[in-house]
PDB file of N, CA and C in Angstrom:
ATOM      1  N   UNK A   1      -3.034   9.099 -32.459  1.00  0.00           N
ATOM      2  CA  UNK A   1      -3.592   9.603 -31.230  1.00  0.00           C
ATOM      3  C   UNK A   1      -3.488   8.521 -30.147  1.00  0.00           C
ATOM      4  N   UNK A   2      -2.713   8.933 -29.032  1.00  0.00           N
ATOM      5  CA  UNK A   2      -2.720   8.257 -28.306  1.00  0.00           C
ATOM      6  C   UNK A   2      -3.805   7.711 -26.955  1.00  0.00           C
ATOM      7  N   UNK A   3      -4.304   6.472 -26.935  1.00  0.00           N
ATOM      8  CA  UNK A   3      -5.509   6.238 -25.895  1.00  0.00           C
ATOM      9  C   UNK A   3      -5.349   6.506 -24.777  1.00  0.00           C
ATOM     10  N   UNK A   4      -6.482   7.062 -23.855  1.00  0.00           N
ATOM     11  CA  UNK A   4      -5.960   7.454 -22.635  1.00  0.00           C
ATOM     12  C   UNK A   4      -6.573   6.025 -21.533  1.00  0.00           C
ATOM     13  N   UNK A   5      -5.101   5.672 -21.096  1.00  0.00           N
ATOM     14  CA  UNK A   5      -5.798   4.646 -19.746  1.00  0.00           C
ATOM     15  C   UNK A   5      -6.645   4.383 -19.035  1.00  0.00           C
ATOM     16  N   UNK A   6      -7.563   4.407 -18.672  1.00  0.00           N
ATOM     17  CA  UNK A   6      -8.798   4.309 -17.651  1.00  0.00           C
ATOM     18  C   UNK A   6      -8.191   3.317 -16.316  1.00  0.00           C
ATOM     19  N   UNK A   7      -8.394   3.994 -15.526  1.00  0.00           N
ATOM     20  CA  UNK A   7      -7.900   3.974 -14.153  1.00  0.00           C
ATOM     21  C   UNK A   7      -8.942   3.135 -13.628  1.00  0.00           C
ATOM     22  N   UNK A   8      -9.039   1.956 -12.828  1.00  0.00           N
ATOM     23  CA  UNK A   8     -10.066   1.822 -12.041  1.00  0.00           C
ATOM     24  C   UNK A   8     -10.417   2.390 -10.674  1.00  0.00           C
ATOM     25  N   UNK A   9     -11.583   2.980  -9.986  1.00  0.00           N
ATOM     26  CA  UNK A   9     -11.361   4.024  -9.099  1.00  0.00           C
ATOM     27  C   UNK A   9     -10.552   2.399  -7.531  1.00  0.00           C
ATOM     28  N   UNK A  10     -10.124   2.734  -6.574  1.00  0.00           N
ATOM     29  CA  UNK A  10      -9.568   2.250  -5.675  1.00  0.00           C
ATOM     30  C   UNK A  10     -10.192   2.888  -4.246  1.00  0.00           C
ATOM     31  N   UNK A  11     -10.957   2.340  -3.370  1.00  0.00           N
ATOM     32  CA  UNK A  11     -10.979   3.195  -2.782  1.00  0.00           C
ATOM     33  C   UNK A  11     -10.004   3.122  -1.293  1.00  0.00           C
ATOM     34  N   UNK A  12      -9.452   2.049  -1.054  1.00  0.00           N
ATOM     35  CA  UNK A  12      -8.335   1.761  -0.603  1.00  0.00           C
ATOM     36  C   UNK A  12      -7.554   1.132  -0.678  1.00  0.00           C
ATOM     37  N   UNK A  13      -5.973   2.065  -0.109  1.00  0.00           N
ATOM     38  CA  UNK A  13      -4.851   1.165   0.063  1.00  0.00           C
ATOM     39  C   UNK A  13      -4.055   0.239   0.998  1.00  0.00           C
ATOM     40  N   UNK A  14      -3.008   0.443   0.241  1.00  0.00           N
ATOM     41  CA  UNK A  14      -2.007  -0.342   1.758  1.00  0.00           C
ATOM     42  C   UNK A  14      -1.426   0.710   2.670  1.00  0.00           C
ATOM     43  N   UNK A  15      -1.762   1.598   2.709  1.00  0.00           N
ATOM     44  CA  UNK A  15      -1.372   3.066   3.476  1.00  0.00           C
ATOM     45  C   UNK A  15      -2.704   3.345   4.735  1.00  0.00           C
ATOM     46  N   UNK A  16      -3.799   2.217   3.880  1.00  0.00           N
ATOM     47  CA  UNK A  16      -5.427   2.195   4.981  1.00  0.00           C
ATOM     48  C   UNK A  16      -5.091   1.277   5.969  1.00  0.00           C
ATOM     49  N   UNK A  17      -4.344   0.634   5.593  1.00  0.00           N
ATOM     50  CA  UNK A  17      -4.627  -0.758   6.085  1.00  0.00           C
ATOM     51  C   UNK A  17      -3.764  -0.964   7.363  1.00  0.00           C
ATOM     52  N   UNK A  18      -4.772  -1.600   8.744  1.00  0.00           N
ATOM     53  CA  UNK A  18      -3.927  -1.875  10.010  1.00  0.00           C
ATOM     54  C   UNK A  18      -3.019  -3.215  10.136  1.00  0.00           C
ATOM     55  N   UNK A  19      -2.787  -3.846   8.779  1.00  0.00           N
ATOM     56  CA  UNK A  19      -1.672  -5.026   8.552  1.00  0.00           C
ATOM     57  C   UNK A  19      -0.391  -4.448   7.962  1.00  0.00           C
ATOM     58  N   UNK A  20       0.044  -2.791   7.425  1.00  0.00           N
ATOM     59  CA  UNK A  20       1.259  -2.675   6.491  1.00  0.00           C
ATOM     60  C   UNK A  20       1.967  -2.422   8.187  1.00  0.00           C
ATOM     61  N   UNK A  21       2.763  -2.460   7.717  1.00  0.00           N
ATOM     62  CA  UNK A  21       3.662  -2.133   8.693  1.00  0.00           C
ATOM     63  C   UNK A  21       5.430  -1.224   8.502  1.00  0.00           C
ATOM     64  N   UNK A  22       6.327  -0.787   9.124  1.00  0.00           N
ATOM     65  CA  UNK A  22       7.616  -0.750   8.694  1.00  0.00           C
ATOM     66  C   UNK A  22       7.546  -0.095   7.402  1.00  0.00           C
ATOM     67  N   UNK A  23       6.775   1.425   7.532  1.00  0.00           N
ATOM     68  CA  UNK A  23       6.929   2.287   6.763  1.00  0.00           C
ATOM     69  C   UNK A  23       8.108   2.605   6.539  1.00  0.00           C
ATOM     70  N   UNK A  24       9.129   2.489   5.530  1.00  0.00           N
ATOM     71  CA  UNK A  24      10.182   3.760   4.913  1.00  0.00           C
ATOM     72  C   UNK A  24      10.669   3.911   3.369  1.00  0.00           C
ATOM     73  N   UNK A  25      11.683   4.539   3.119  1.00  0.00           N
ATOM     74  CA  UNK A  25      11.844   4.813   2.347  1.00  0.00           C
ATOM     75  C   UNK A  25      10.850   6.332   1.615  1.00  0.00           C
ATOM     76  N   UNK A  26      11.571   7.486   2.013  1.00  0.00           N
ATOM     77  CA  UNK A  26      10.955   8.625   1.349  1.00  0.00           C
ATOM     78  C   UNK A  26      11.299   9.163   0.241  1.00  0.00           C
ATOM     79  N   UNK A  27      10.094   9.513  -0.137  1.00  0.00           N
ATOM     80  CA  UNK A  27       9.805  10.110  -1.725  1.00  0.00           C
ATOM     81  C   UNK A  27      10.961  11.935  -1.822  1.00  0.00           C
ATOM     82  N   UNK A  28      10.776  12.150  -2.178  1.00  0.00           N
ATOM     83  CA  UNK A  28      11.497  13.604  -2.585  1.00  0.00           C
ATOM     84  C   UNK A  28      11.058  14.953  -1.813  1.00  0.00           C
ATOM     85  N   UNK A  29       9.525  14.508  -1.914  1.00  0.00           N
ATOM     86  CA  UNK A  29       9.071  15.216  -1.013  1.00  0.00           C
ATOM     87  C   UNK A  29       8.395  15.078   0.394  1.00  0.00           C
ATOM     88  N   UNK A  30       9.252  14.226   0.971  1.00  0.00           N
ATOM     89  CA  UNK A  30       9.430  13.612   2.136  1.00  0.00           C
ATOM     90  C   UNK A  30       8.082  12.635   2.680  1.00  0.00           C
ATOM     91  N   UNK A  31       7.309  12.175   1.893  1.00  0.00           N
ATOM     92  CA  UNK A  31       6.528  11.322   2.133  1.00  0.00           C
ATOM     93  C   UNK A  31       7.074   9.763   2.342  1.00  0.00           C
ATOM     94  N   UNK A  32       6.815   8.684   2.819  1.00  0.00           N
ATOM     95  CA  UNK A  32       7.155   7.341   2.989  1.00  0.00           C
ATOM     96  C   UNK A  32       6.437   6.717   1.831  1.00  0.00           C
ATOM     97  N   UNK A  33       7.421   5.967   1.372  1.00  0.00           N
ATOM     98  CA  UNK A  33       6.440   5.001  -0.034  1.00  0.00           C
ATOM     99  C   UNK A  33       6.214   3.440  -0.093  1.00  0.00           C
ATOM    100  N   UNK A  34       7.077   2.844   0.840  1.00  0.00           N
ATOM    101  CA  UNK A  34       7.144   1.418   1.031  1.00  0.00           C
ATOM    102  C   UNK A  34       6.837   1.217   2.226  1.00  0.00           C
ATOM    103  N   UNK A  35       6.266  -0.149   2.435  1.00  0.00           N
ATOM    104  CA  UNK A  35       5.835  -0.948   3.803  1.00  0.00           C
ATOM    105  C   UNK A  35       5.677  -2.409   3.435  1.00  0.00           C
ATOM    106  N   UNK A  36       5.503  -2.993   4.889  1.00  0.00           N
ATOM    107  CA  UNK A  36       5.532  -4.875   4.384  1.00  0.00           C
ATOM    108  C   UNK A  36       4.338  -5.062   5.167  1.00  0.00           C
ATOM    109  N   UNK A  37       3.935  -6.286   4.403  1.00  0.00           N
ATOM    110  CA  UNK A  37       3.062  -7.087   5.034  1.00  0.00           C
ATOM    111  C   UNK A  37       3.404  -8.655   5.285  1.00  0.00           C
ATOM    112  N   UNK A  38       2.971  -9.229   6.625  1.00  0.00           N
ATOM    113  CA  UNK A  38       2.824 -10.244   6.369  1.00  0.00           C
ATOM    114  C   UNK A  38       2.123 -11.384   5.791  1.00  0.00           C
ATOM    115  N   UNK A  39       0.855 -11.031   5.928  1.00  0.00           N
ATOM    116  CA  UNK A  39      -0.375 -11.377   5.125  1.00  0.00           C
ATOM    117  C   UNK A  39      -0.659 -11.506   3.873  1.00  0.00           C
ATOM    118  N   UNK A  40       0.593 -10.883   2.822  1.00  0.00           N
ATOM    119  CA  UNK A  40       0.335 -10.921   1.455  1.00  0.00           C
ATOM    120  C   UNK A  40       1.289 -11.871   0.879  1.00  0.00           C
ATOM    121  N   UNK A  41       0.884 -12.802   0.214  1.00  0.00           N
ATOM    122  CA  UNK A  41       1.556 -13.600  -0.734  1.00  0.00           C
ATOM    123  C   UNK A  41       2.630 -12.990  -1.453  1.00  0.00           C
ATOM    124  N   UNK A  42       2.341 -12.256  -2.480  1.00  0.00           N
ATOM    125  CA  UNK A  42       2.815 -12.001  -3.281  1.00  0.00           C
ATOM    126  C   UNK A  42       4.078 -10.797  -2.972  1.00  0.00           C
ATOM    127  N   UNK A  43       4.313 -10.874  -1.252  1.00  0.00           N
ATOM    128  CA  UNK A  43       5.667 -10.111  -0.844  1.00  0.00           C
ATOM    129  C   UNK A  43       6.087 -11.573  -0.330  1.00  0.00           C
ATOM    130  N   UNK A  44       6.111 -12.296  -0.183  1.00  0.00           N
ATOM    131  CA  UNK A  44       6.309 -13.881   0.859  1.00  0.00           C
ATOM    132  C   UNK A  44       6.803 -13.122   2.349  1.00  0.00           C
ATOM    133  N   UNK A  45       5.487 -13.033   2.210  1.00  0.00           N
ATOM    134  CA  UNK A  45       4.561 -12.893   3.899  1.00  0.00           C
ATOM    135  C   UNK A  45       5.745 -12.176   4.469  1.00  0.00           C
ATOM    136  N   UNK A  46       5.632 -11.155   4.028  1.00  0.00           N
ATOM    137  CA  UNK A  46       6.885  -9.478   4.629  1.00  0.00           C
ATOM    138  C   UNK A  46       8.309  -9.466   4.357  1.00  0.00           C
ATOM    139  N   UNK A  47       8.166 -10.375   3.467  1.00  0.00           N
ATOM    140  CA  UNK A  47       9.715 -10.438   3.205  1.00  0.00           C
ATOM    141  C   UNK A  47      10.239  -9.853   2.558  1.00  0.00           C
ATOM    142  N   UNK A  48       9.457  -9.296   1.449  1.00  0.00           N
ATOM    143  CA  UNK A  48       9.443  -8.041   0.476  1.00  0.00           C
ATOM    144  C   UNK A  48       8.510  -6.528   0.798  1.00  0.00           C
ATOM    145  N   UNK A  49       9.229  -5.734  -0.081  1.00  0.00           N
ATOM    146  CA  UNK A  49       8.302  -4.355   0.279  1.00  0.00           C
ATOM    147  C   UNK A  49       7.400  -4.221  -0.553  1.00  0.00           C
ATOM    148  N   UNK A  50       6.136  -3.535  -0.439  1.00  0.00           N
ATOM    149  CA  UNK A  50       5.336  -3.256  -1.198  1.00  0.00           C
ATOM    150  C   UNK A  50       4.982  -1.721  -1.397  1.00  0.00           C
ATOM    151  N   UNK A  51       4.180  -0.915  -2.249  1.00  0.00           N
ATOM    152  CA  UNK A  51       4.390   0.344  -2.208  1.00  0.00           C
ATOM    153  C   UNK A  51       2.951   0.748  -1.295  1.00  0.00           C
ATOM    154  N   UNK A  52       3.142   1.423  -0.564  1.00  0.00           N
ATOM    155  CA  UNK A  52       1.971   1.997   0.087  1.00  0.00           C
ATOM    156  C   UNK A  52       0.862   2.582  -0.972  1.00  0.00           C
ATOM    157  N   UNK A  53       0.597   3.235  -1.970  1.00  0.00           N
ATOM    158  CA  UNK A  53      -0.283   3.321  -2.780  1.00  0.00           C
ATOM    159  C   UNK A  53      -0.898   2.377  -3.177  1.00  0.00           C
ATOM    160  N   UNK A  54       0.137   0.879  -3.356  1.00  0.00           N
ATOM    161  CA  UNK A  54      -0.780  -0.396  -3.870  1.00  0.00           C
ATOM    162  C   UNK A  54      -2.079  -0.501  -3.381  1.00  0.00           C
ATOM    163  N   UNK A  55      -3.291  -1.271  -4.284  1.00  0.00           N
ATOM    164  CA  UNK A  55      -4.278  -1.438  -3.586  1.00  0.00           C
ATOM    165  C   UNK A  55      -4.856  -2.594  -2.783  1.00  0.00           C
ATOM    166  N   UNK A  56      -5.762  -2.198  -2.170  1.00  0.00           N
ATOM    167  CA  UNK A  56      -5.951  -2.772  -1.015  1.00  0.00           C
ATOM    168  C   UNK A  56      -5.926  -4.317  -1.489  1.00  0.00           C
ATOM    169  N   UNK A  57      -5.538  -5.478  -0.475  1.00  0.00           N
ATOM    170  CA  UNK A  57      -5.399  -6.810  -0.682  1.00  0.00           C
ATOM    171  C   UNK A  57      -6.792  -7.608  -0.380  1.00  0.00           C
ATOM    172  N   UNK A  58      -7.190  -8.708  -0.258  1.00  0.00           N
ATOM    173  CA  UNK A  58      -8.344  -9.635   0.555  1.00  0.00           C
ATOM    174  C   UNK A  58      -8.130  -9.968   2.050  1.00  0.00           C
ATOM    175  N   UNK A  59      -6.829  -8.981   2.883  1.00  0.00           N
ATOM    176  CA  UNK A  59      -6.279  -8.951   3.782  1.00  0.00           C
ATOM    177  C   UNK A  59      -6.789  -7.812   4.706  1.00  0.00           C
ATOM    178  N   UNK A  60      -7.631  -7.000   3.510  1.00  0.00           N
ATOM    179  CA  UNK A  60      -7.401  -5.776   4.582  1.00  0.00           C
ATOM    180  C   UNK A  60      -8.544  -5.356   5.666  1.00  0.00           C
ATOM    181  N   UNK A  61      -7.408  -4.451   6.283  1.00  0.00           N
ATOM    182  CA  UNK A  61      -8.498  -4.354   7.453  1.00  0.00           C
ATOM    183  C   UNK A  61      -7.860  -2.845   7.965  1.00  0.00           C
ATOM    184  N   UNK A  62      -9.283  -2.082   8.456  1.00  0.00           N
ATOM    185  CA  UNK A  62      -8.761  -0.951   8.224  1.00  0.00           C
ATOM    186  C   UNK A  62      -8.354  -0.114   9.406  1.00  0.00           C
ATOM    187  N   UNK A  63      -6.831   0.978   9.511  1.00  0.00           N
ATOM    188  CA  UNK A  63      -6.068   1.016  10.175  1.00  0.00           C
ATOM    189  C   UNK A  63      -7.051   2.793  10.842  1.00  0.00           C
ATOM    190  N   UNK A  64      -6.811   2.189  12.230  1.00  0.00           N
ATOM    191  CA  UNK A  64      -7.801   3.119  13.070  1.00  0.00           C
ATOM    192  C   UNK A  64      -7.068   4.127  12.904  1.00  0.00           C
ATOM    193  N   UNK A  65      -8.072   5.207  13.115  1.00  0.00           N
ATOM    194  CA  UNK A  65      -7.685   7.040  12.633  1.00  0.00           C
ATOM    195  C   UNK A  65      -7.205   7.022  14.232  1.00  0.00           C
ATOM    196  N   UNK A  66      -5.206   7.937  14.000  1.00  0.00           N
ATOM    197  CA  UNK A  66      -5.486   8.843  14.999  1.00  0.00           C
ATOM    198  C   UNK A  66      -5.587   9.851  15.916  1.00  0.00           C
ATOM    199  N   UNK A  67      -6.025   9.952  16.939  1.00  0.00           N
ATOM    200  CA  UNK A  67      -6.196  11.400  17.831  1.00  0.00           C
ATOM    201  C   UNK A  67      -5.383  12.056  17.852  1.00  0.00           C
TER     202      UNK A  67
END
């Protein structure tokens, strides 16, 4: 029997956040899945993409709703 994963809940991402930037790359069903940051290490500061679902960093800050 296989164990089932336990998810930790997230309550935000890099899709919240007013630091991702240079959304692209779409999914199948035409959603965007990648963006960069500069602020995150572990892309060397936008040099890499990260996936917009990832969760939120010690960077974040959150990206105003809008009208």
């Amino acid at each position: 029997m296989a164990k089932k994963k336990i998810k930790e809940e997230v309550k935000f991402r890099c899709r919240d956040c007013a630091n991702s930037y240079d959304w692209h790359d779409k999914a199948h069903d035409g959603h965007l899945i990648l963006c960069r940051c500069n602020l995150d290490a572990k892309t060397d500061f936008g040099r890499w993409c990260k996936f917009l679902s990832d969760p939120a960093c010690e960077h974040f800050k959150i990206r105003p709703k809008e009208s």
